[in-house]
Protein backbone atom coordinates (compact mmCIF):
# COMPACT_ATOMS: atom_id res chain seq x y z
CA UNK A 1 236.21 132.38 216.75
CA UNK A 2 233.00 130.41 216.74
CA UNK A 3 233.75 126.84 215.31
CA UNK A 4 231.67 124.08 214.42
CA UNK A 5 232.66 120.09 213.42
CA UNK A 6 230.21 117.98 211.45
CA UNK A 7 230.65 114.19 211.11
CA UNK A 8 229.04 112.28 208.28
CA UNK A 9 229.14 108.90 207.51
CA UNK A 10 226.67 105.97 206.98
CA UNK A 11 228.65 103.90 209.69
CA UNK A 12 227.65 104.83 213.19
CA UNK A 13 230.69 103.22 214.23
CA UNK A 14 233.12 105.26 212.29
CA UNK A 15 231.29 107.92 213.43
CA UNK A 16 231.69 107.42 216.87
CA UNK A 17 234.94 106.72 216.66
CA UNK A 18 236.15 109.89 214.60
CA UNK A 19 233.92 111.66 217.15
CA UNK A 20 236.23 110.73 220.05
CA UNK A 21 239.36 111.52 218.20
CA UNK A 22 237.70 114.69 217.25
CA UNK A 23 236.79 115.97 220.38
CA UNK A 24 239.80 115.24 222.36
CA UNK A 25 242.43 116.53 219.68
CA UNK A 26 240.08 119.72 219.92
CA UNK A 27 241.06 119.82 223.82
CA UNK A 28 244.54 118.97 223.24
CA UNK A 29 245.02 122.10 221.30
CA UNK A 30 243.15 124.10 224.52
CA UNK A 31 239.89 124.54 222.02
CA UNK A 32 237.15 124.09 224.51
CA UNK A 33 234.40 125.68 222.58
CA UNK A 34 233.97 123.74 219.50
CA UNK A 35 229.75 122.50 218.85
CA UNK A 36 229.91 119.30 217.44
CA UNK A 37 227.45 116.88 215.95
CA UNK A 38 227.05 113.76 213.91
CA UNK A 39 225.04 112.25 211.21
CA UNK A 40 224.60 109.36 208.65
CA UNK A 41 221.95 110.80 206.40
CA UNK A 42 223.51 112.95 203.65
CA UNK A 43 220.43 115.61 203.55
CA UNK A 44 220.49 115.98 206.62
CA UNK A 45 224.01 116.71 206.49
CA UNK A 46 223.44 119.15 203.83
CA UNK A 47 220.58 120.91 206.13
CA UNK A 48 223.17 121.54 209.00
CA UNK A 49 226.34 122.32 207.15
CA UNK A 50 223.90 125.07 205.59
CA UNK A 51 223.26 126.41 209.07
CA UNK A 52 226.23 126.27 210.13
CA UNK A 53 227.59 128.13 206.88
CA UNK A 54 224.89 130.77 207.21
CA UNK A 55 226.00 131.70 211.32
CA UNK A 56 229.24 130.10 211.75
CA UNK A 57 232.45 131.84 211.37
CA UNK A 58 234.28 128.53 211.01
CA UNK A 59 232.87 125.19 209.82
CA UNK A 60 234.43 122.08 209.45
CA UNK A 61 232.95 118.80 208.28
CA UNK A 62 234.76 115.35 207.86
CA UNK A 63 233.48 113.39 206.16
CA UNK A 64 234.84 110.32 203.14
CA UNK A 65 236.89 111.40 200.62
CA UNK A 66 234.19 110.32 197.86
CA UNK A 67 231.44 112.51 199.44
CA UNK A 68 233.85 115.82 199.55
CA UNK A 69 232.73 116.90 195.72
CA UNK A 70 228.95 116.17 196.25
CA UNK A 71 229.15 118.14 199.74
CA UNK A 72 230.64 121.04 198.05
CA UNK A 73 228.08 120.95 195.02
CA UNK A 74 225.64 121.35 197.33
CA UNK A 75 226.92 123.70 199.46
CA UNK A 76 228.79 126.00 197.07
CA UNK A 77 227.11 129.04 196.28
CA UNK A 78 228.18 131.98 193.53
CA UNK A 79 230.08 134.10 195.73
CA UNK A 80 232.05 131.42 197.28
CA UNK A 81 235.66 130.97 196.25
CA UNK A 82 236.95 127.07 196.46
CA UNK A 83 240.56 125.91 197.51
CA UNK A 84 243.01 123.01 198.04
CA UNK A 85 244.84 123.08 201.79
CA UNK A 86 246.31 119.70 201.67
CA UNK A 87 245.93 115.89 201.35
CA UNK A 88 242.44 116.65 199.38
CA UNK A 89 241.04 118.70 202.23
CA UNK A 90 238.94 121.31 200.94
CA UNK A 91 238.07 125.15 201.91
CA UNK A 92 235.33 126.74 200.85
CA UNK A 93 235.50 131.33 201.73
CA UNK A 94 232.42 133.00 201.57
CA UNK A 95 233.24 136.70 200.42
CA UNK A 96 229.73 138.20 201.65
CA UNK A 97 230.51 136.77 205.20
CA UNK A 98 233.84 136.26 205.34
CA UNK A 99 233.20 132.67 206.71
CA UNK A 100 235.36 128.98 205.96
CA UNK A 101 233.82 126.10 205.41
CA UNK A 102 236.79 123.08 205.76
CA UNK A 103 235.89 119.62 203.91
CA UNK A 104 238.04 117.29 205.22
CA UNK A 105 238.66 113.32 204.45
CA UNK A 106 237.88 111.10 207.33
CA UNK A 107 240.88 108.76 205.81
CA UNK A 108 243.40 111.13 206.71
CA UNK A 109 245.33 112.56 209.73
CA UNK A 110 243.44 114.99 210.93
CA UNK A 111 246.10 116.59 213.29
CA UNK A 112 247.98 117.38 210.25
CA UNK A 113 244.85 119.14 208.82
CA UNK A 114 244.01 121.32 211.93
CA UNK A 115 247.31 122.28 212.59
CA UNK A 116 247.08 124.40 209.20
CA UNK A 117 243.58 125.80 210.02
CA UNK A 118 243.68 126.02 213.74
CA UNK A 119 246.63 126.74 215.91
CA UNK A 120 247.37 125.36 219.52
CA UNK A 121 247.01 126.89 222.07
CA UNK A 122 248.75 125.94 225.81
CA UNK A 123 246.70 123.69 227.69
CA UNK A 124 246.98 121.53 230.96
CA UNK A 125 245.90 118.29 231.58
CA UNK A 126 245.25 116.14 234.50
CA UNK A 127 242.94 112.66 235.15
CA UNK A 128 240.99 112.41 238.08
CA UNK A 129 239.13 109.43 239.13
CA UNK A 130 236.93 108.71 242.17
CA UNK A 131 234.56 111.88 242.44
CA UNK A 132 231.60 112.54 240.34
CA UNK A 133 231.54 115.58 237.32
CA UNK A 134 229.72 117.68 239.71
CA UNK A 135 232.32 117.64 242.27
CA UNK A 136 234.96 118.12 239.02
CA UNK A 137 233.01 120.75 237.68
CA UNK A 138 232.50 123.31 240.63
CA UNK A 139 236.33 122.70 241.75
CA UNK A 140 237.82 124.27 238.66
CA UNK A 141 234.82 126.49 238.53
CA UNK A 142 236.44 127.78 241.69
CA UNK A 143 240.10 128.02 240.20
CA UNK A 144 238.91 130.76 237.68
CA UNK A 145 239.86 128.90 234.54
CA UNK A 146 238.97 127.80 231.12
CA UNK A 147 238.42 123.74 231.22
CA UNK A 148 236.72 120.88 229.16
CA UNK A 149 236.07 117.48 230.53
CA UNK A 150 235.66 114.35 228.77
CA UNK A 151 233.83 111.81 231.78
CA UNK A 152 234.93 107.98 230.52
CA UNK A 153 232.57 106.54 233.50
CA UNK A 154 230.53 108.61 236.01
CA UNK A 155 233.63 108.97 237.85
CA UNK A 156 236.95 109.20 235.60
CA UNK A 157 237.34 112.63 233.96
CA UNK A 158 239.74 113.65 231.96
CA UNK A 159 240.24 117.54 232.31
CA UNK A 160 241.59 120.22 229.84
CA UNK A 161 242.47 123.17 231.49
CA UNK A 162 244.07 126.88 230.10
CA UNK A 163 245.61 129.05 232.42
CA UNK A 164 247.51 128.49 235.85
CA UNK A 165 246.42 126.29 238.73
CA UNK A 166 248.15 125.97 241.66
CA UNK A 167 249.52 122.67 242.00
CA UNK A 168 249.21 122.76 245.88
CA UNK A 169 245.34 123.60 245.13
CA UNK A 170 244.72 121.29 242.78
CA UNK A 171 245.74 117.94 245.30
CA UNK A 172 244.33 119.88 248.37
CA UNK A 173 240.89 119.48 246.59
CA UNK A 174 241.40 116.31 244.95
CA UNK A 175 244.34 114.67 247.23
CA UNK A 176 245.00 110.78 245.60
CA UNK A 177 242.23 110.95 243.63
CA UNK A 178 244.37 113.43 241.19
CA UNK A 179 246.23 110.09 239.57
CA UNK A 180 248.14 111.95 237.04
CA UNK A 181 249.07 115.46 235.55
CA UNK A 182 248.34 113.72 232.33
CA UNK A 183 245.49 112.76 230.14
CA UNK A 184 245.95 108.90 230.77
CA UNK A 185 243.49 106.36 231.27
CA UNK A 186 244.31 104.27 234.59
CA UNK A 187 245.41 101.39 232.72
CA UNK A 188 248.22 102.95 231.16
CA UNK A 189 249.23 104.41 234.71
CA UNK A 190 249.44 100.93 235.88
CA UNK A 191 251.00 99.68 232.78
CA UNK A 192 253.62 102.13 233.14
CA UNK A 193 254.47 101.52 236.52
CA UNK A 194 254.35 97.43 236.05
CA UNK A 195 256.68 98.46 233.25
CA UNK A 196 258.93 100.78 235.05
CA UNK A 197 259.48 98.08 237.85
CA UNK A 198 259.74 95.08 235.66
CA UNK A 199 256.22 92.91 237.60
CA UNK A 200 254.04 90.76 236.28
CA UNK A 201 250.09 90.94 237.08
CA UNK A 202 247.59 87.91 237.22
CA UNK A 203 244.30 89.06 236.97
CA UNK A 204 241.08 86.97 238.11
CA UNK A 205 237.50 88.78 237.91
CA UNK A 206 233.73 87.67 238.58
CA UNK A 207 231.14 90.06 238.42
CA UNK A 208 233.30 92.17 235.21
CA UNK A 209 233.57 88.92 233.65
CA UNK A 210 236.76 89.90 231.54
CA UNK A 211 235.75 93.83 231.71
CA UNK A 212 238.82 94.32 233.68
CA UNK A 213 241.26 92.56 231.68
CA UNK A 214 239.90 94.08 228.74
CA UNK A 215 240.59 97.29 229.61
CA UNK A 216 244.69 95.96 229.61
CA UNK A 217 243.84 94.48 226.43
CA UNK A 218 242.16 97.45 224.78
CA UNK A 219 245.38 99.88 225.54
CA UNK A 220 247.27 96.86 224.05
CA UNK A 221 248.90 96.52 227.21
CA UNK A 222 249.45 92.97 226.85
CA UNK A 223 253.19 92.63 227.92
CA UNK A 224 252.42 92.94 231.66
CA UNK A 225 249.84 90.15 232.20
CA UNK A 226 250.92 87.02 233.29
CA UNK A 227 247.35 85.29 233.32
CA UNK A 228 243.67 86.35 233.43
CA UNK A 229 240.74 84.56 235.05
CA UNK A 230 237.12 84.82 234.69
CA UNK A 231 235.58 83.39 237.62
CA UNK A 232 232.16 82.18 236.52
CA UNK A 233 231.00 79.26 238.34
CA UNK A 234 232.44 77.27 241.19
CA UNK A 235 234.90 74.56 238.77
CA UNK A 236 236.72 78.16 237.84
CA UNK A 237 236.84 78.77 241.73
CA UNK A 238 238.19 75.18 242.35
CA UNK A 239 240.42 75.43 239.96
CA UNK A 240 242.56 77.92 242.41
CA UNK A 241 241.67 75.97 245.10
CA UNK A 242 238.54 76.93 246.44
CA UNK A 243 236.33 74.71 247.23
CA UNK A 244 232.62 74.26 248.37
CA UNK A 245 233.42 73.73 252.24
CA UNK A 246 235.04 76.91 251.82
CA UNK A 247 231.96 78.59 250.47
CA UNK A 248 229.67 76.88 253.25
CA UNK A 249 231.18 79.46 255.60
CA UNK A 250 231.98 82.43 253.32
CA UNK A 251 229.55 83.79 250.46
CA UNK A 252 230.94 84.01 246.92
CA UNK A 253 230.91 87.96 246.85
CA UNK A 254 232.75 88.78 249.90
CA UNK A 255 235.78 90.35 251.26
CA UNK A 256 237.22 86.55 251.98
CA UNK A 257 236.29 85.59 249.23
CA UNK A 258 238.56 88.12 246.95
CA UNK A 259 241.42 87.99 249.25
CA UNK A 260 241.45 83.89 249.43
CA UNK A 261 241.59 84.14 245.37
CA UNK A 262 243.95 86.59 245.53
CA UNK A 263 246.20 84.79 247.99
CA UNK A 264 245.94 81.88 246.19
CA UNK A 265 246.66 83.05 242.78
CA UNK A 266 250.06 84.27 244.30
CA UNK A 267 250.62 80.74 244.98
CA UNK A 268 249.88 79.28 242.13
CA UNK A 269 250.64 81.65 238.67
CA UNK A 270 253.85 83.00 238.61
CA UNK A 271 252.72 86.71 238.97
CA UNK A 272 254.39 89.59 240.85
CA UNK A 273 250.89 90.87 241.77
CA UNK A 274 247.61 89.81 241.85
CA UNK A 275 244.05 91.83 241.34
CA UNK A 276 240.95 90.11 241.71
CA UNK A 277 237.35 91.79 241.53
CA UNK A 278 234.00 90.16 242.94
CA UNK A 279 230.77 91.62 243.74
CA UNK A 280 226.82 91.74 242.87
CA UNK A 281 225.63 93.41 239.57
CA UNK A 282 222.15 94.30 241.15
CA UNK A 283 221.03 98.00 241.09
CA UNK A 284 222.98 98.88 244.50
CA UNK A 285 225.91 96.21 244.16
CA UNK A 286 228.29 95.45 247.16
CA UNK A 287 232.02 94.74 245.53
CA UNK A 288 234.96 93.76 246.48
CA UNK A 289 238.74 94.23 245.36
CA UNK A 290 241.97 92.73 246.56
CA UNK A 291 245.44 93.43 245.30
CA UNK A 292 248.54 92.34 246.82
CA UNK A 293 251.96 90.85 246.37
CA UNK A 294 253.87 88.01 248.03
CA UNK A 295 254.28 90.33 251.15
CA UNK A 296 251.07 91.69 251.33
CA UNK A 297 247.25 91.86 249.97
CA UNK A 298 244.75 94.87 250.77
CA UNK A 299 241.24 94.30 250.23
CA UNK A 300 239.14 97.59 249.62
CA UNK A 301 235.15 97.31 249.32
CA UNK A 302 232.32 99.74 247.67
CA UNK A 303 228.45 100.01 246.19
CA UNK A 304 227.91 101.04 242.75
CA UNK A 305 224.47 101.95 241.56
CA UNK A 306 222.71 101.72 237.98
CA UNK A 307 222.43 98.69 235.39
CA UNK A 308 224.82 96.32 234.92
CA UNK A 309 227.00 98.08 232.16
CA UNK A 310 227.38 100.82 234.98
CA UNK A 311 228.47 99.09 237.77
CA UNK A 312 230.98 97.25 235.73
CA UNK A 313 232.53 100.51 234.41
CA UNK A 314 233.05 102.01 237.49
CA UNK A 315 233.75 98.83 239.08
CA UNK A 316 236.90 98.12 236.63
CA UNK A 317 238.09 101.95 236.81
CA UNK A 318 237.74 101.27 241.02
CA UNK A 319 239.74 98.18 240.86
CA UNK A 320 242.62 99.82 238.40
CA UNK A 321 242.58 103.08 240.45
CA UNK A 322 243.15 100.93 243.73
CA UNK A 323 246.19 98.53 241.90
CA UNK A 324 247.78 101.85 240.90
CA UNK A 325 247.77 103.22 243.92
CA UNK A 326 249.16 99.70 245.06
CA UNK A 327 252.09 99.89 242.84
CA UNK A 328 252.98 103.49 243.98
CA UNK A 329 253.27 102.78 247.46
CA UNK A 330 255.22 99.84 246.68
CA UNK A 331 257.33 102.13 244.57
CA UNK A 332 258.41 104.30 247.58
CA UNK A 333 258.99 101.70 250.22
């Protein structure tokens, strides 16, 4: 069944944020061919929910409560019978066509809503970070299956699959870089595991100036961090005990440099591990990431490409990916 989702509302940031929730409860119910499109001007609106009446089997539009009745005044014609599905969601059957139109509150639960209209369906999930959507795209092109992928940074997807894949084929192609059989950002992996084995995490960043710890704080993953630093000048870097005699030999963004904050964070906060993140935000930028323990402290190095918002993204996603993979090892030893 062809389906279509509209989003209307004069707030672009409502409507980016019911677009998210949107598309991914879509894939969670193994629906991977939804269209979907947004708006904030109400004719417009009214122009594509015509459309989409007119050649859609199935239409949905969310939109606020308070816009439902001048939606459907618009859009009702005389051989269309109206109906109430639940808290105030509207459906609108054409007889001539035999096509819905759904009207649905953007104040309400949706999930409740879709779970009436359209049924689930069995779907896999797994999050894979550390090779671009290409790379994503032609591997499960190759396993013969139905899949959707939301990409949160050029190179953490999020993938939706229907139908079997051989767990064997899935890490031979993707090895470590397969993180989890779930659709979990890399924060909450770590934020389990720090959970699961009762440690503490200091974090101390320079080039992501807070993006990392944000990304904790965002998941509300707040229990687990003992202290964040931004490093932003060189009193921030003295305050750790770096100094400028130290810097006369080493440069700011380097692989000493991380690992000397990172070993002396572990003396000084009362942390079980430490991450710290340094680099260049220039269009090919050289960074650097140490995490470690008490016992031991790896330092792992890469260039990101693109504008600053980019290389901080991916940057932030490298660093969690590496402190997860961190915590797992320590988890087997």
């Amino acid at each position: 069944m062809q389906s279509k989702v509209i989003i209307f509302a004069e707030e672009k940031a409502i409507v980016s944020n019911e677009y998210e929730t949107l598309e991914k409860d879509f894939l969670q119910r193994g629906i991977f061919d939804v269209q979907m499109t947004t708006t904030s001007l109400f004719e417009e609106c009214v122009s594509i929910c015509r459309e989409s009446k007119n050649n859609i089997e199935q239409t949905i539009l969310v939109c606020k409560n308070e816009m439902i009745n001048n939606f459907v005044e618009r859009l009702k014609d005389d051989d269309d019978t109206l109906g109430l599905i639940k808290d105030q969601a509207v459906i609108l059957e054409r007889k001539t066509t035999f096509g819905k139109m759904y009207f649905i509150p953007i104040e309400v639960d949706f999930g409740s809503i879709l779970d009436e209209i359209l049924p689930r369906k069995e779907v896999h999930k797994c999050s894979i970070f550390g090779k671009n959507k290409r790379f994503v795209e032609d591997a499960f092109l190759s396993f013969n299956v139905k899949f959707a992928m939301l990409s949160k940074s050029s190179f953490l997807h999020i993938v939706y699959y229907s139908g079997n894949v051989n767990q064997e084929n899935l890490f031979s192609v993707f090895g470590e870089n397969l993180y989890c059989n779930q659709d979990k950002t890399l924060a909450l992996c770590c934020q389990d595991l720090l959970t699961q084995n009762n440690l503490s995490i200091c974090i101390a960043e320079g080039v992501s100036m807070g993006g990392l710890s944000a990304k904790f704080c965002n998941e509300k993953l707040y229990s687990r961090l003992n202290n964040c630093l931004v490093l932003s000048n060189n009193q921030a870097f003295e305050k750790i005990g770096i100094n400028k005699d130290f810097f006369a030999e080493y440069e700011v963004e380097s692989k000493e440099t991380v690992f000397a904050v990172a070993k002396n964070l572990l003396k000084k906060q009362q942390a079980d591990i430490v991450l710290s993140v340094l680099g260049h935000d220039c269009d090919a930028g050289r960074c650097f990431v140490a995490v470690g323990n008490k016992d031991e402290i790896h330092v792992f190095s890469s260039v990101f490409y693109g504008n600053r918002e980019n290389i901080v993204e991916n940057l932030t996603d490298f660093a969690l990916f590496r402190l997860l993979n961190f915590l797992k090892e320590n988890e087997k030893s």
